[in-house]
Protein backbone atom coordinates (compact mmCIF):
# COMPACT_ATOMS: atom_id res chain seq x y z
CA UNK A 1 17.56 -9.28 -0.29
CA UNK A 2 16.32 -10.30 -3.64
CA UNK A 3 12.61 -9.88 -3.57
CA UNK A 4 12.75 -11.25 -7.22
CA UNK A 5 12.45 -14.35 -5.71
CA UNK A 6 9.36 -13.63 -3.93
CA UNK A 7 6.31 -16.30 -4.25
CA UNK A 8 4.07 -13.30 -5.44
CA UNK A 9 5.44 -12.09 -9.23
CA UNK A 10 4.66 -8.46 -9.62
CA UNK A 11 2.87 -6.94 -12.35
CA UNK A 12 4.17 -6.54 -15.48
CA UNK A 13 4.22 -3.12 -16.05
CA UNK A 14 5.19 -1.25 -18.98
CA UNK A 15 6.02 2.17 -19.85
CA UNK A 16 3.50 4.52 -21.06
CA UNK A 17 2.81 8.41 -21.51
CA UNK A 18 1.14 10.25 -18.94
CA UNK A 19 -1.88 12.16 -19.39
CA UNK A 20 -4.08 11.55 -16.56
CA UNK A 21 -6.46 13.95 -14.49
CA UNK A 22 -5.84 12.87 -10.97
CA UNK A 23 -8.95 13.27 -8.64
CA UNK A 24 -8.78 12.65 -4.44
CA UNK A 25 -10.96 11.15 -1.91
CA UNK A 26 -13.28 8.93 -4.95
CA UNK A 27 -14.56 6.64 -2.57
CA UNK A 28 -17.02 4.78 -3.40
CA UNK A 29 -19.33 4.98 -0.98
CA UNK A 30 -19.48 4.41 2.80
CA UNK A 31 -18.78 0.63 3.75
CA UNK A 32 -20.19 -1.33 6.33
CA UNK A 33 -18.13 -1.36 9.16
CA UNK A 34 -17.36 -4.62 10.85
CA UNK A 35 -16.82 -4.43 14.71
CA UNK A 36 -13.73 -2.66 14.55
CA UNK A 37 -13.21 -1.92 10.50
CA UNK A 38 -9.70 -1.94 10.98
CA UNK A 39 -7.51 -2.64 7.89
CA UNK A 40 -6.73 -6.44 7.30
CA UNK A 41 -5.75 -9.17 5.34
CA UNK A 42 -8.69 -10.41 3.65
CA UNK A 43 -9.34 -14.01 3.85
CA UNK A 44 -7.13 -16.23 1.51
CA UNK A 45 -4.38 -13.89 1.73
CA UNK A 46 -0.91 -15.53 0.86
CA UNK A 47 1.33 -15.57 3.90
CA UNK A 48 3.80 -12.87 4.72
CA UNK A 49 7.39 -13.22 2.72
CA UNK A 50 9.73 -11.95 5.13
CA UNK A 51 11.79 -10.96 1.95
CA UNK A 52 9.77 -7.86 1.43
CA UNK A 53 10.57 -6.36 5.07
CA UNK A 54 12.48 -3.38 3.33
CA UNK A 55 10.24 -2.65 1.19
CA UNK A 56 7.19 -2.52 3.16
CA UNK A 57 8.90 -1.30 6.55
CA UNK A 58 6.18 0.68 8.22
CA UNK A 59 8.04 3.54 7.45
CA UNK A 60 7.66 6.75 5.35
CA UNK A 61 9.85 8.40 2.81
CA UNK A 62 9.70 12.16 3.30
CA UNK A 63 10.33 13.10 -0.53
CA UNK A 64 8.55 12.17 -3.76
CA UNK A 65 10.94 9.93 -5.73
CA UNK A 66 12.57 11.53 -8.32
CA UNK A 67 11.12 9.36 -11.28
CA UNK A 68 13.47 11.18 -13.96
CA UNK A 69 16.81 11.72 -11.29
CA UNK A 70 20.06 10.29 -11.93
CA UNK A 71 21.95 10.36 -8.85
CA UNK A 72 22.76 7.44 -6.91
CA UNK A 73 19.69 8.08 -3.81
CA UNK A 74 16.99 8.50 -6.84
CA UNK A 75 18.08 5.35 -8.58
CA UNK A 76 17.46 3.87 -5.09
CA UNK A 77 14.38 4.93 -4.69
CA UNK A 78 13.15 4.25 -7.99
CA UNK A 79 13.83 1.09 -7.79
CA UNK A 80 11.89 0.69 -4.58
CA UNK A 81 9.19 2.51 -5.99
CA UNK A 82 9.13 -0.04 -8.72
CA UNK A 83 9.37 -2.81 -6.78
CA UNK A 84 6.39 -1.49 -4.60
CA UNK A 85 3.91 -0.94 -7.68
CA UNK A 86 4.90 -4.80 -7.83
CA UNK A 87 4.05 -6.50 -4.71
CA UNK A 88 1.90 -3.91 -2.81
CA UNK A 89 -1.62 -5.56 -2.62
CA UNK A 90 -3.19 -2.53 -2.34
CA UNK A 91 -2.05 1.18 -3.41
CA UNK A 92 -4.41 3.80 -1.98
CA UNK A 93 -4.36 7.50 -1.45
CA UNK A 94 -4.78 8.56 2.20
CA UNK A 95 -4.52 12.18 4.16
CA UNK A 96 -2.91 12.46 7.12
CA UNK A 97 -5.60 13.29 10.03
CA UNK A 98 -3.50 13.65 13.12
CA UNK A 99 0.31 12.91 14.51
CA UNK A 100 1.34 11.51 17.78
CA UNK A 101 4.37 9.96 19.28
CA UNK A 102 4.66 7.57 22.18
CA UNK A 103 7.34 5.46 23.90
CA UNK A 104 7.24 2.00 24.42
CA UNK A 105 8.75 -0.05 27.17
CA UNK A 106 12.68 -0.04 27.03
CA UNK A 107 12.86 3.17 25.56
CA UNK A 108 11.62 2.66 22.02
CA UNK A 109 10.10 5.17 19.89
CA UNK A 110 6.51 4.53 18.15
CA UNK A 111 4.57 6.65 16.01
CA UNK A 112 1.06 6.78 15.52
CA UNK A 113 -0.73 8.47 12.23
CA UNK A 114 -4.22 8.66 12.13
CA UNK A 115 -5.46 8.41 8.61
CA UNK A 116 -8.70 8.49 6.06
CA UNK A 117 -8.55 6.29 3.32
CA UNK A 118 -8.88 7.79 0.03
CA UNK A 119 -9.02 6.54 -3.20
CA UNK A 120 -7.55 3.01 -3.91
CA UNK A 121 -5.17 2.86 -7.08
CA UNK A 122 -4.40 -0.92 -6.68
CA UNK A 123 -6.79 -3.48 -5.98
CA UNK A 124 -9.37 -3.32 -3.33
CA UNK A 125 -10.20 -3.35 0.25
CA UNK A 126 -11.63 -5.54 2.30
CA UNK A 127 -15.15 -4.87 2.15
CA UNK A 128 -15.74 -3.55 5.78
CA UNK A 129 -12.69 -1.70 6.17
CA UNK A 130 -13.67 1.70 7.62
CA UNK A 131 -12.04 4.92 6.17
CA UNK A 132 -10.73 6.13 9.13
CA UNK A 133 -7.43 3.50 10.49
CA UNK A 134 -4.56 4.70 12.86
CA UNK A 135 -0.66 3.18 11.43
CA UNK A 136 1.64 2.87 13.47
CA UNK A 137 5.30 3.87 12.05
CA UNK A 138 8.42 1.98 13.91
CA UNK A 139 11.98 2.84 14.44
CA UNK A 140 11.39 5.55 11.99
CA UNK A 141 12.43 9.33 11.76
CA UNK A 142 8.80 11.06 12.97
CA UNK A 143 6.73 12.42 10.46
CA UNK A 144 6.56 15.94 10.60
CA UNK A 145 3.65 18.28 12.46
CA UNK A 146 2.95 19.82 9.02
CA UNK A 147 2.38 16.27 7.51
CA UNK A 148 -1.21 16.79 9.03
CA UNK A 149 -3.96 17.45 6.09
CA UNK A 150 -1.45 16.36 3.38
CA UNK A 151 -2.39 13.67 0.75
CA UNK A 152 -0.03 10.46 0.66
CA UNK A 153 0.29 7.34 -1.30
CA UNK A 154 0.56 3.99 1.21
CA UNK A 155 1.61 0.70 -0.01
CA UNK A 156 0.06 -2.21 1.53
CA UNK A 157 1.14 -6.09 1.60
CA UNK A 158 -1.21 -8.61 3.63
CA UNK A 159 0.50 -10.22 6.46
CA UNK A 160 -2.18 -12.70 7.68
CA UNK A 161 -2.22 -13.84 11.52
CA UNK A 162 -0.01 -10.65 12.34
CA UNK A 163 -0.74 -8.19 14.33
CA UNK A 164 -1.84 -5.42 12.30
CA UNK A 165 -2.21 -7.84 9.34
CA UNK A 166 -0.38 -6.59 6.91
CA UNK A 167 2.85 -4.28 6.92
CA UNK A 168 2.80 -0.65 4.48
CA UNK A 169 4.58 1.77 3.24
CA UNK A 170 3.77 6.03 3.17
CA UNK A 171 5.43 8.82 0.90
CA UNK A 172 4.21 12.06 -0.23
CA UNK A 173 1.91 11.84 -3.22
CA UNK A 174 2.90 13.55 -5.94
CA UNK A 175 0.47 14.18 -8.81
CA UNK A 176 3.27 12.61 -11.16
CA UNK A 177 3.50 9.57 -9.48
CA UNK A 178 -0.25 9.45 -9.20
CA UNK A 179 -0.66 9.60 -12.47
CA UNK A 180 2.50 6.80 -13.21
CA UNK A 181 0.57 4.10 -11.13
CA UNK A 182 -2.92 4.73 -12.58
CA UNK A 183 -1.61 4.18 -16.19
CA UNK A 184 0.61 1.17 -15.48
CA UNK A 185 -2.51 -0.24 -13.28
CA UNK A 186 -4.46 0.31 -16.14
CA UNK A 187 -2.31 -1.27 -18.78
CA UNK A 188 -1.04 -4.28 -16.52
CA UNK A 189 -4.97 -5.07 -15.71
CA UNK A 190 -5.78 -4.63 -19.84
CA UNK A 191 -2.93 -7.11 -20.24
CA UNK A 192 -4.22 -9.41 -18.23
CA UNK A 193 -0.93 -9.73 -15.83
CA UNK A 194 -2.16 -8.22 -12.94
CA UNK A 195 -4.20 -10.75 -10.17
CA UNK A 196 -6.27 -8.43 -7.63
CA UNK A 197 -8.12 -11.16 -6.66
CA UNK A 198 -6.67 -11.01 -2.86
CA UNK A 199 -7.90 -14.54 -2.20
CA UNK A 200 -11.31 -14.72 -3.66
CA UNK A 201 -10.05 -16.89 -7.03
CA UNK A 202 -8.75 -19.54 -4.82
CA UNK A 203 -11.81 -19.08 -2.05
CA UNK A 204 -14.31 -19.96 -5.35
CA UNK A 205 -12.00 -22.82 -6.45
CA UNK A 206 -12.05 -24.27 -2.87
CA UNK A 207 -15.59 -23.54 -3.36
CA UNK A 208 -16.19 -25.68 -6.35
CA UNK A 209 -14.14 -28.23 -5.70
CA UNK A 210 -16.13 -28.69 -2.18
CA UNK A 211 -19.14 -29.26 -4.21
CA UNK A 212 -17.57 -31.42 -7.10
């Protein structure tokens, strides 16, 4: 798969020192919640590119990637790590509430996490997403029991008209990596080259052009 070739362009992000004080659970505020307030594409949202499926799997990686390792798994993973900063449309913190497992017909394995949504690193929720959302992991080794009341970083890409709608990605979050993402965020956005607009730029051009 060569997600380089993706519609979306990721970020450019550059490297910089760390020196960040990393804070959890900043939210701003209670939102409304809609009838359900479960997480979804917002409206405008580009379609899903079936070219990111391995990197936002519903899955979990149990470890924090190794940003400085050398062998040939941490190369792996820091590539997918990189390529996740990238495309994800939103990067938020989130703590693990409660674990289940359940079996779907045929004999396949499902996981359920119940989460609370933390502190967003990457653009922005939809405004009447509620904190607390329930993931569901697929044909993936089970999160541990002693996952529950840990802090983790999920990736989300929007995946419009699908059901949920949008597809993510959950590792442990390490204060290193915390801090990584929050200064690359912050210089890609001062650059101007990153686009959190999730839709709204090209809802206010329809917009205007309606009215022209």
């Amino acid at each position: 798969m060569d997600v380089r070739r993706a519609a979306r362009r990721p970020g450019s992000w550059a490297s910089i020192a760390l020196g960040l004080s990393v804070s959890w659970f900043a939210l701003a505020g209670c939102r409304h919640a809609s009838r359900s307030g479960e997480l979804g594409a917002p409206a405008g949202a580009s379609a899903w590119d079936t070219r990111l499926d391995q990197l936002f799997d519903d899955r979990f990686t149990p470890t924090a990637v190794e940003l400085t390792g050398r062998a040939p798994g941490d190369v792996l993973d820091q590539r997918r790590f990189s390529q996740r900063l990238g495309y994800a449309n939103v990067i938020v913190l989130v703590r693990v509430d409660q674990v289940w497992s359940r079996t779907l017909f045929g004999g396949q394995p499902q996981q359920r996490v119940e989460v609370t949504l933390g502190r967003t690193l990457r653009g922005s929720l939809p405004r009447k997403t509620t904190p607390s959302q329930v993931l569901v992991l697929r044909q993936a080794e089970e999160l541990p029991a002693d996952a529950v009341g840990r802090v983790m970083l999920m990736f989300v890409a929007w995946a419009p008209g699908e059901i949920p709608a949008y597809h993510h990605h959950l590792m442990p979050a390490d204060e290193k990596v915390i801090e990584l993402i929050e200064a690359m965020v912050r210089h890609a956005r001062k650059e101007g080259k990153l686009d959190e607009s999730d839709g709204r730029k090209k809802r206010r051009k329809r917009a205007a052009d309606a009215g022209t």
